[in-house]
PDB file of N, CA and C in Angstrom:
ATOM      1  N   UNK A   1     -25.838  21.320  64.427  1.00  0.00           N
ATOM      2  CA  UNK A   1     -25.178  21.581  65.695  1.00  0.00           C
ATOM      3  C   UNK A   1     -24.412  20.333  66.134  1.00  0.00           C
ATOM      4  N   UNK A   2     -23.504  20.447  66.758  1.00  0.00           N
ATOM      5  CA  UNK A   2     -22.534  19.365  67.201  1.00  0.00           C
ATOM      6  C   UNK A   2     -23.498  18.603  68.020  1.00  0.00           C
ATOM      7  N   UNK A   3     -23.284  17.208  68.076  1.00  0.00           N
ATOM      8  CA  UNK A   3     -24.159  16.606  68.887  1.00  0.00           C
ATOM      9  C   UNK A   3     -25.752  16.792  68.812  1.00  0.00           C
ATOM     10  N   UNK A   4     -25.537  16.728  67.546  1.00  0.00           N
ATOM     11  CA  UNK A   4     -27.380  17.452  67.208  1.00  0.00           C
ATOM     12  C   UNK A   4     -28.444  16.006  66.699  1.00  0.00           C
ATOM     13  N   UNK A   5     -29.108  16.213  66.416  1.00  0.00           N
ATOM     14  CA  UNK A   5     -30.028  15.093  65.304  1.00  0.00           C
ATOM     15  C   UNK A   5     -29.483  14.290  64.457  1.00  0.00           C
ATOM     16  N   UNK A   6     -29.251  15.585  63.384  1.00  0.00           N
ATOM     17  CA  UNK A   6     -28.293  15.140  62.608  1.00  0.00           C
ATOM     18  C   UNK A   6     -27.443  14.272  62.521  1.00  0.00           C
ATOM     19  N   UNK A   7     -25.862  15.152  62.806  1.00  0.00           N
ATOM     20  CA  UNK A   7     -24.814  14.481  63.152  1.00  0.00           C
ATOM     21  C   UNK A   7     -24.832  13.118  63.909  1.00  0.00           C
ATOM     22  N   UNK A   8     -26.126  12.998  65.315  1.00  0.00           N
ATOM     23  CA  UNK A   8     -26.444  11.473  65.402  1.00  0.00           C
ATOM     24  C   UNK A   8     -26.652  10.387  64.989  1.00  0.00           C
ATOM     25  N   UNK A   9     -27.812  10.909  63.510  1.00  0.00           N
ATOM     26  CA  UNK A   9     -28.282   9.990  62.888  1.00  0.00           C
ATOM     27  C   UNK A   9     -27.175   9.611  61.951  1.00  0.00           C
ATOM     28  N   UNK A  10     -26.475  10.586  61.354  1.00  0.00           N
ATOM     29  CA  UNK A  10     -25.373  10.591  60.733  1.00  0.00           C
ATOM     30  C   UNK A  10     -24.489   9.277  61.174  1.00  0.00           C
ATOM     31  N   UNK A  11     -24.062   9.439  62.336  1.00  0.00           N
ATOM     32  CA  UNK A  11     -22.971   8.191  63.325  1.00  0.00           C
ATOM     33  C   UNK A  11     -23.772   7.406  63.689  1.00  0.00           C
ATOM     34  N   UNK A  12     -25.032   7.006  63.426  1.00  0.00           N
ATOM     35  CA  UNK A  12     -25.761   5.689  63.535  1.00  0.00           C
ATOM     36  C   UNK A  12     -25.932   5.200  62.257  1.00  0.00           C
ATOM     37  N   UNK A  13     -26.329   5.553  60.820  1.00  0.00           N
ATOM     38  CA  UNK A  13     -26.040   5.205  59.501  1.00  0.00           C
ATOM     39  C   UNK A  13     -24.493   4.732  59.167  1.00  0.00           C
ATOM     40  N   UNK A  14     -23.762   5.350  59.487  1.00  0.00           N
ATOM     41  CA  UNK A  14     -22.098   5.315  59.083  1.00  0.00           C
ATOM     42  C   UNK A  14     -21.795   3.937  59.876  1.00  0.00           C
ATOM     43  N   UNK A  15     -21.808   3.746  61.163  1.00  0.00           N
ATOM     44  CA  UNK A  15     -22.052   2.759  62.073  1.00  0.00           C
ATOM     45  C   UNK A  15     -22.429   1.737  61.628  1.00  0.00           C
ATOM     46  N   UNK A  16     -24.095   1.467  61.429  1.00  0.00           N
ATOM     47  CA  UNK A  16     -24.468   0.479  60.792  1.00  0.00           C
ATOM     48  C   UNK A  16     -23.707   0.201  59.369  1.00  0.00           C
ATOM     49  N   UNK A  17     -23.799   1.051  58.384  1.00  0.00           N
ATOM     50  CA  UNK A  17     -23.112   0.509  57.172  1.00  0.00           C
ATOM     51  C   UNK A  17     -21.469  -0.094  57.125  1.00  0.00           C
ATOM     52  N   UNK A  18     -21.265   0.179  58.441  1.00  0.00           N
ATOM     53  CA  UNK A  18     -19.603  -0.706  58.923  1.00  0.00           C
ATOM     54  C   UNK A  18     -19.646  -1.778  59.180  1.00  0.00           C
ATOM     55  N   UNK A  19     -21.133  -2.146  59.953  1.00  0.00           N
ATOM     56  CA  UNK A  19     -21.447  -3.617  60.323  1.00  0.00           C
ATOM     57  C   UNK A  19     -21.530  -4.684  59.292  1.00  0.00           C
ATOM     58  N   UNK A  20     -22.497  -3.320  58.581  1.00  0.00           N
ATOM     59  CA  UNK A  20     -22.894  -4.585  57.103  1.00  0.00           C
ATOM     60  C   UNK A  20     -21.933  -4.951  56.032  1.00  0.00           C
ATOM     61  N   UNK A  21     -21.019  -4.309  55.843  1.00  0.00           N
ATOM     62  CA  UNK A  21     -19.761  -4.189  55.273  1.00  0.00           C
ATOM     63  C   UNK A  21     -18.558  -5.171  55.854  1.00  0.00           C
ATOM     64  N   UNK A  22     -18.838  -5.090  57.219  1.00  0.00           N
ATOM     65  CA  UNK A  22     -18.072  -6.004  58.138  1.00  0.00           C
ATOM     66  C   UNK A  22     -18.445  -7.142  57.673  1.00  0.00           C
ATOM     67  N   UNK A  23     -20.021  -7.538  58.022  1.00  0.00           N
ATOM     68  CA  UNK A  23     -20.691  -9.041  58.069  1.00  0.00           C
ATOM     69  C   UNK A  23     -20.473  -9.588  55.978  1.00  0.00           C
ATOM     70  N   UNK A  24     -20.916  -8.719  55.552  1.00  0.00           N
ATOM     71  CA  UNK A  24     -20.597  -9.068  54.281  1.00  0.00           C
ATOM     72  C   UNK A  24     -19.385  -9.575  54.046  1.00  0.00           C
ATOM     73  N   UNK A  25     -18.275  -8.958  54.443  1.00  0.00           N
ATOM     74  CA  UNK A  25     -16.836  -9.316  53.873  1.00  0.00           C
ATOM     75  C   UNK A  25     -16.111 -10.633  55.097  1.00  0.00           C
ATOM     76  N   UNK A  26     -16.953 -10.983  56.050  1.00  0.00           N
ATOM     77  CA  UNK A  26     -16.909 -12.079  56.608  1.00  0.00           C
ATOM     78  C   UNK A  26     -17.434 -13.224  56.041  1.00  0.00           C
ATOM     79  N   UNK A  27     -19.010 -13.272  54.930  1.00  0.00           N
ATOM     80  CA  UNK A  27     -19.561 -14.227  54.491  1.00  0.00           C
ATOM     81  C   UNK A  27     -19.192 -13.681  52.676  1.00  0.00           C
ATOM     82  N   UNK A  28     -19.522 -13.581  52.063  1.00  0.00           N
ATOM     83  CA  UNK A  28     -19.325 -13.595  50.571  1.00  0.00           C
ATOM     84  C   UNK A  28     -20.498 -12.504  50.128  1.00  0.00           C
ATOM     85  N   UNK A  29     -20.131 -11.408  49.227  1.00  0.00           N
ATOM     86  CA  UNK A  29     -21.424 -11.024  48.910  1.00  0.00           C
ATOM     87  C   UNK A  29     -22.529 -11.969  47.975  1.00  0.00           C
ATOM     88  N   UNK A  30     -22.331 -13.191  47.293  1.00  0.00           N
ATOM     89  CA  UNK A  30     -23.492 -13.519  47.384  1.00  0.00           C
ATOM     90  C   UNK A  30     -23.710 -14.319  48.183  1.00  0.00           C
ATOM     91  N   UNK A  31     -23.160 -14.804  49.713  1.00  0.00           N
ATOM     92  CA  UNK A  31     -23.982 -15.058  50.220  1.00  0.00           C
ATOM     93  C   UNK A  31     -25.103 -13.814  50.963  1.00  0.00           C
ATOM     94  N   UNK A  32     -24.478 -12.734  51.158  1.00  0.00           N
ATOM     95  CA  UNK A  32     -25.562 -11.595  51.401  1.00  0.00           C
ATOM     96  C   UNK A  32     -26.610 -11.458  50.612  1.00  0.00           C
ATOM     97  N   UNK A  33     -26.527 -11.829  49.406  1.00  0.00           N
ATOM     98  CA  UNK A  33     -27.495 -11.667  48.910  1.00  0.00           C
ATOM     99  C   UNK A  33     -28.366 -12.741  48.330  1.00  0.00           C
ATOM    100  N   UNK A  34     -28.210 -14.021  48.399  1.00  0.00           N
ATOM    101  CA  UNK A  34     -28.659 -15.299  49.049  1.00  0.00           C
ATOM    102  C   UNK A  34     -29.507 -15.089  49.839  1.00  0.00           C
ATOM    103  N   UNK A  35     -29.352 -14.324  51.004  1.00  0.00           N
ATOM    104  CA  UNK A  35     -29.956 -14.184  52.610  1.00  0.00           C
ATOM    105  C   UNK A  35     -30.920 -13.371  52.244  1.00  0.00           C
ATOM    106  N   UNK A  36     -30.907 -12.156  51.752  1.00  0.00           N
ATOM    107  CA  UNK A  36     -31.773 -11.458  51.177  1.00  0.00           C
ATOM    108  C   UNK A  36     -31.498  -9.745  52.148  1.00  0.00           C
ATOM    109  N   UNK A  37     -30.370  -9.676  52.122  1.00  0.00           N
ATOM    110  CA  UNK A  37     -29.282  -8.503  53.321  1.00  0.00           C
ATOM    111  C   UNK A  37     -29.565  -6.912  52.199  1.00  0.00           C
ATOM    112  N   UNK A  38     -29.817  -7.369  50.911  1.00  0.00           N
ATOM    113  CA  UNK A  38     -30.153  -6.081  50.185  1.00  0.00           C
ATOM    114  C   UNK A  38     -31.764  -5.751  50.354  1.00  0.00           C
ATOM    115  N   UNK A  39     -32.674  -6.605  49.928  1.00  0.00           N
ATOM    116  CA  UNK A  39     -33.764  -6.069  50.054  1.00  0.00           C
ATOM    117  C   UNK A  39     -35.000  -7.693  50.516  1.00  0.00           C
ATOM    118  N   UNK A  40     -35.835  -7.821  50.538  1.00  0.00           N
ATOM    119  CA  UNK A  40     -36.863  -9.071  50.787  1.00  0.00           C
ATOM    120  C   UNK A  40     -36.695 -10.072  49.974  1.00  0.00           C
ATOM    121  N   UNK A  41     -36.833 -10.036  48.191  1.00  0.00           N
ATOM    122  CA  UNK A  41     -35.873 -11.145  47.739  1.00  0.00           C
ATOM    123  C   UNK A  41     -35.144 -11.740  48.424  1.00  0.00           C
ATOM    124  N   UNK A  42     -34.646 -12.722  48.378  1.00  0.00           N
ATOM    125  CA  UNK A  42     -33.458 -13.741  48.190  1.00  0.00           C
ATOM    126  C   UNK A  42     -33.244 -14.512  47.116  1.00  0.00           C
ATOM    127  N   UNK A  43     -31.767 -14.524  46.508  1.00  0.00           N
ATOM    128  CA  UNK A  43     -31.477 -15.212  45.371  1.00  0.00           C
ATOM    129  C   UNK A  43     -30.536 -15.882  45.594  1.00  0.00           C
ATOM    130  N   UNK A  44     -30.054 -17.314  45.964  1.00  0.00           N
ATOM    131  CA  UNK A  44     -29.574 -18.243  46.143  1.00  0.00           C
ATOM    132  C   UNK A  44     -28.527 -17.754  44.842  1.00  0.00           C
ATOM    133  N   UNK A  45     -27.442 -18.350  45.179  1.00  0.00           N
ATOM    134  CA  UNK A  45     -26.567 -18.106  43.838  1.00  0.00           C
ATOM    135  C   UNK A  45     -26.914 -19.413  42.704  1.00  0.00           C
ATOM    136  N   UNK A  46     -27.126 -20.512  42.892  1.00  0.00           N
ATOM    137  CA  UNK A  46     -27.806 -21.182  42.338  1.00  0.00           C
ATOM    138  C   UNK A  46     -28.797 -21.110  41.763  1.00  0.00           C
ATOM    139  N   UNK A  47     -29.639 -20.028  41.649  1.00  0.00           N
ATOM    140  CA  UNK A  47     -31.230 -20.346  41.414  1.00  0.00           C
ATOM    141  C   UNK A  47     -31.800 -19.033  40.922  1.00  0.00           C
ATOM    142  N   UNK A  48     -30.643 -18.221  40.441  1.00  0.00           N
ATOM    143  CA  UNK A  48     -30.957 -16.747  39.349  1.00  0.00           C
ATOM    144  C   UNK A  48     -31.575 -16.848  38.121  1.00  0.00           C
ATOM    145  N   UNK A  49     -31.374 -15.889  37.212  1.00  0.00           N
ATOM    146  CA  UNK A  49     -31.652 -16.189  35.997  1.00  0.00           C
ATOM    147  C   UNK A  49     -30.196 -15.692  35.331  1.00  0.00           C
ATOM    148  N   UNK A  50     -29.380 -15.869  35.865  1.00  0.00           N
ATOM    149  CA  UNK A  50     -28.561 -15.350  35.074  1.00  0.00           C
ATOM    150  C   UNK A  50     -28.115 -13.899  34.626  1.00  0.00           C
ATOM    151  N   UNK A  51     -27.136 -13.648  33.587  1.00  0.00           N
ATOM    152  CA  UNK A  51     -26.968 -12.432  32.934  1.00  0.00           C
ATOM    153  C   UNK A  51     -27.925 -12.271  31.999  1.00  0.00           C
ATOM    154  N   UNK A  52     -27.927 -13.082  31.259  1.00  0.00           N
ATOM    155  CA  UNK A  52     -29.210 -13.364  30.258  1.00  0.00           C
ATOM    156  C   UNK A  52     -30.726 -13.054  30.629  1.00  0.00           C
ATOM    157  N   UNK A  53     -30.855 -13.350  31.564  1.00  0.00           N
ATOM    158  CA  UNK A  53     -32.303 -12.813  31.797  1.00  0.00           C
ATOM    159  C   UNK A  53     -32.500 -11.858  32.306  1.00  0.00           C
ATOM    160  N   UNK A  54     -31.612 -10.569  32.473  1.00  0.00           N
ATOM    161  CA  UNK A  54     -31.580  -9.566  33.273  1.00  0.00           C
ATOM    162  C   UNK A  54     -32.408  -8.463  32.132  1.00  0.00           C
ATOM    163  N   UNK A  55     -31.862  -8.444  31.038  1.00  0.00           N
ATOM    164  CA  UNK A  55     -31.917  -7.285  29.743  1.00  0.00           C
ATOM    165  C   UNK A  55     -31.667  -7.799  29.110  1.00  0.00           C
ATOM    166  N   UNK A  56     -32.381  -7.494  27.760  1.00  0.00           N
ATOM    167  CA  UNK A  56     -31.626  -7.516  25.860  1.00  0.00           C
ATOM    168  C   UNK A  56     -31.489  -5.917  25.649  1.00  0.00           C
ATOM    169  N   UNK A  57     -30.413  -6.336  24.748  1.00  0.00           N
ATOM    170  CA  UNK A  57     -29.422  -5.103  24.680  1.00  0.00           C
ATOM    171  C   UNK A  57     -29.537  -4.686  22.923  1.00  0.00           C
ATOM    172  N   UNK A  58     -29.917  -3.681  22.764  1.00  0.00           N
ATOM    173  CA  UNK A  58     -30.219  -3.581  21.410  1.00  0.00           C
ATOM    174  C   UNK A  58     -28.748  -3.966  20.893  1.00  0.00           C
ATOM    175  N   UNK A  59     -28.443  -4.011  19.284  1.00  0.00           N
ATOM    176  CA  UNK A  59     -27.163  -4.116  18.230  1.00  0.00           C
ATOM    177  C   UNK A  59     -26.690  -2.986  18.230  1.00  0.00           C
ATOM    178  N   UNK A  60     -25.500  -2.786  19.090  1.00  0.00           N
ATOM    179  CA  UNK A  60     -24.528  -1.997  19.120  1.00  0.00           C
ATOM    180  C   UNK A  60     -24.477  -1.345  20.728  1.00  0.00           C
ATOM    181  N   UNK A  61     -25.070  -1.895  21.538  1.00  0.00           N
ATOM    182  CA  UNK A  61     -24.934  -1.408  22.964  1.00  0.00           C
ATOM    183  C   UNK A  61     -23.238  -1.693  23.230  1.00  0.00           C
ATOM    184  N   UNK A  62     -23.240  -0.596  23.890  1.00  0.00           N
ATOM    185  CA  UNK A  62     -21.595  -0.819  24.539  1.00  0.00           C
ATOM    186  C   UNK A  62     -21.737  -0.027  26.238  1.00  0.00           C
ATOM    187  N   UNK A  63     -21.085  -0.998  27.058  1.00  0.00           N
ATOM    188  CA  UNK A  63     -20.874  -0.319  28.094  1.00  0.00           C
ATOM    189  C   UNK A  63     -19.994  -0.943  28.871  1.00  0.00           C
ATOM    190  N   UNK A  64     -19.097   0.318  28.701  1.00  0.00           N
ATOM    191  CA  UNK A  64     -17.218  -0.489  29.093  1.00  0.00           C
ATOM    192  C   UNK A  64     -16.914  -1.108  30.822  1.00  0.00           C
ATOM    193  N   UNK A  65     -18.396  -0.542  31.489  1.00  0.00           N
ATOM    194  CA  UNK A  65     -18.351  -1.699  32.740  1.00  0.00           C
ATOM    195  C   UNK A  65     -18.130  -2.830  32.583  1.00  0.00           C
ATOM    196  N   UNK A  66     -19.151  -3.143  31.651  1.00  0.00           N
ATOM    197  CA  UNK A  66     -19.127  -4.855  30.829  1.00  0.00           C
ATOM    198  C   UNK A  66     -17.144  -5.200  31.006  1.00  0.00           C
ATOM    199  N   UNK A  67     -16.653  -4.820  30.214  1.00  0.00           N
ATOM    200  CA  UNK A  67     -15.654  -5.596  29.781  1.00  0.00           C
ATOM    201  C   UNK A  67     -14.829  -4.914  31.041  1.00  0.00           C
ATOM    202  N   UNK A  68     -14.998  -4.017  31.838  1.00  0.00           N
ATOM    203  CA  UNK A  68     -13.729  -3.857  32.717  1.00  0.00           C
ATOM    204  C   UNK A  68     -14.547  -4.962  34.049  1.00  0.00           C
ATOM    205  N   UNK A  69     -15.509  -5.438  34.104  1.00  0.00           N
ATOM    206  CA  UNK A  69     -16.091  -6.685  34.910  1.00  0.00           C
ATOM    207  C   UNK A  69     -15.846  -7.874  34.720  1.00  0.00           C
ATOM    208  N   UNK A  70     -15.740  -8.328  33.194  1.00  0.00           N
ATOM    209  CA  UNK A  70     -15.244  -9.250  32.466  1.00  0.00           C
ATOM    210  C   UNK A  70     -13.727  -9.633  32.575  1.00  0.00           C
ATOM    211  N   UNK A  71     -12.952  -8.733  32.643  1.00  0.00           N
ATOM    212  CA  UNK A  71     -11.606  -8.355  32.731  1.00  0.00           C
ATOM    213  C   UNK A  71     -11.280  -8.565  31.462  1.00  0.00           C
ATOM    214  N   UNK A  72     -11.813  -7.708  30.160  1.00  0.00           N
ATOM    215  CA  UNK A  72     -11.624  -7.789  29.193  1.00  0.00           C
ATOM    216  C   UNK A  72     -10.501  -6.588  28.361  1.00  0.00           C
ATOM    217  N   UNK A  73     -11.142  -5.529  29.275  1.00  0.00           N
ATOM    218  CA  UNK A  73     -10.428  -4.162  29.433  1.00  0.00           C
ATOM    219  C   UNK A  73      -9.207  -4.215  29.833  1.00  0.00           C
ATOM    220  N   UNK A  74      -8.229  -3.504  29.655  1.00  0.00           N
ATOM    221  CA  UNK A  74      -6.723  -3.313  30.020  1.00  0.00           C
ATOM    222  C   UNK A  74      -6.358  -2.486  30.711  1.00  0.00           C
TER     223      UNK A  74
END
């Protein structure tokens, strides 16, 4: 219904995710995520593990995110 639950909670989610989107693109996303703005972690951009410590990738993994992230892709 117009003006219902819903649709409220709806324009209070949409709302907030403008803020955070706002505040993010005011500071850097990693500093958002430095701060710990995704979840209780915080990961300093300094003080990760890297790409390397994320996954090993069996011989012959391909996934063309990789190289269109890389800017390897055309």
């Amino acid at each position: 219904a117009p003006g219902g639950f819903i649709q409220q909670r709806a324009n209070r989610v949409l709302g907030e995710a403008v803020e955070l989107l706002e505040r993010i693109g005011e500071q850097s996303l990693l500093t958002a995520i430095a701060e710990g703005t995704f979840g209780i972690m915080k990961r300093p951009a300094d003080r990760g593990k890297g790409r390397d410590g994320v996954a090993r990738h069996e011989e012959g993994y391909y996934n063309p995110a990789t190289e269109i992230l890389e800017g390897s892709a055309a």
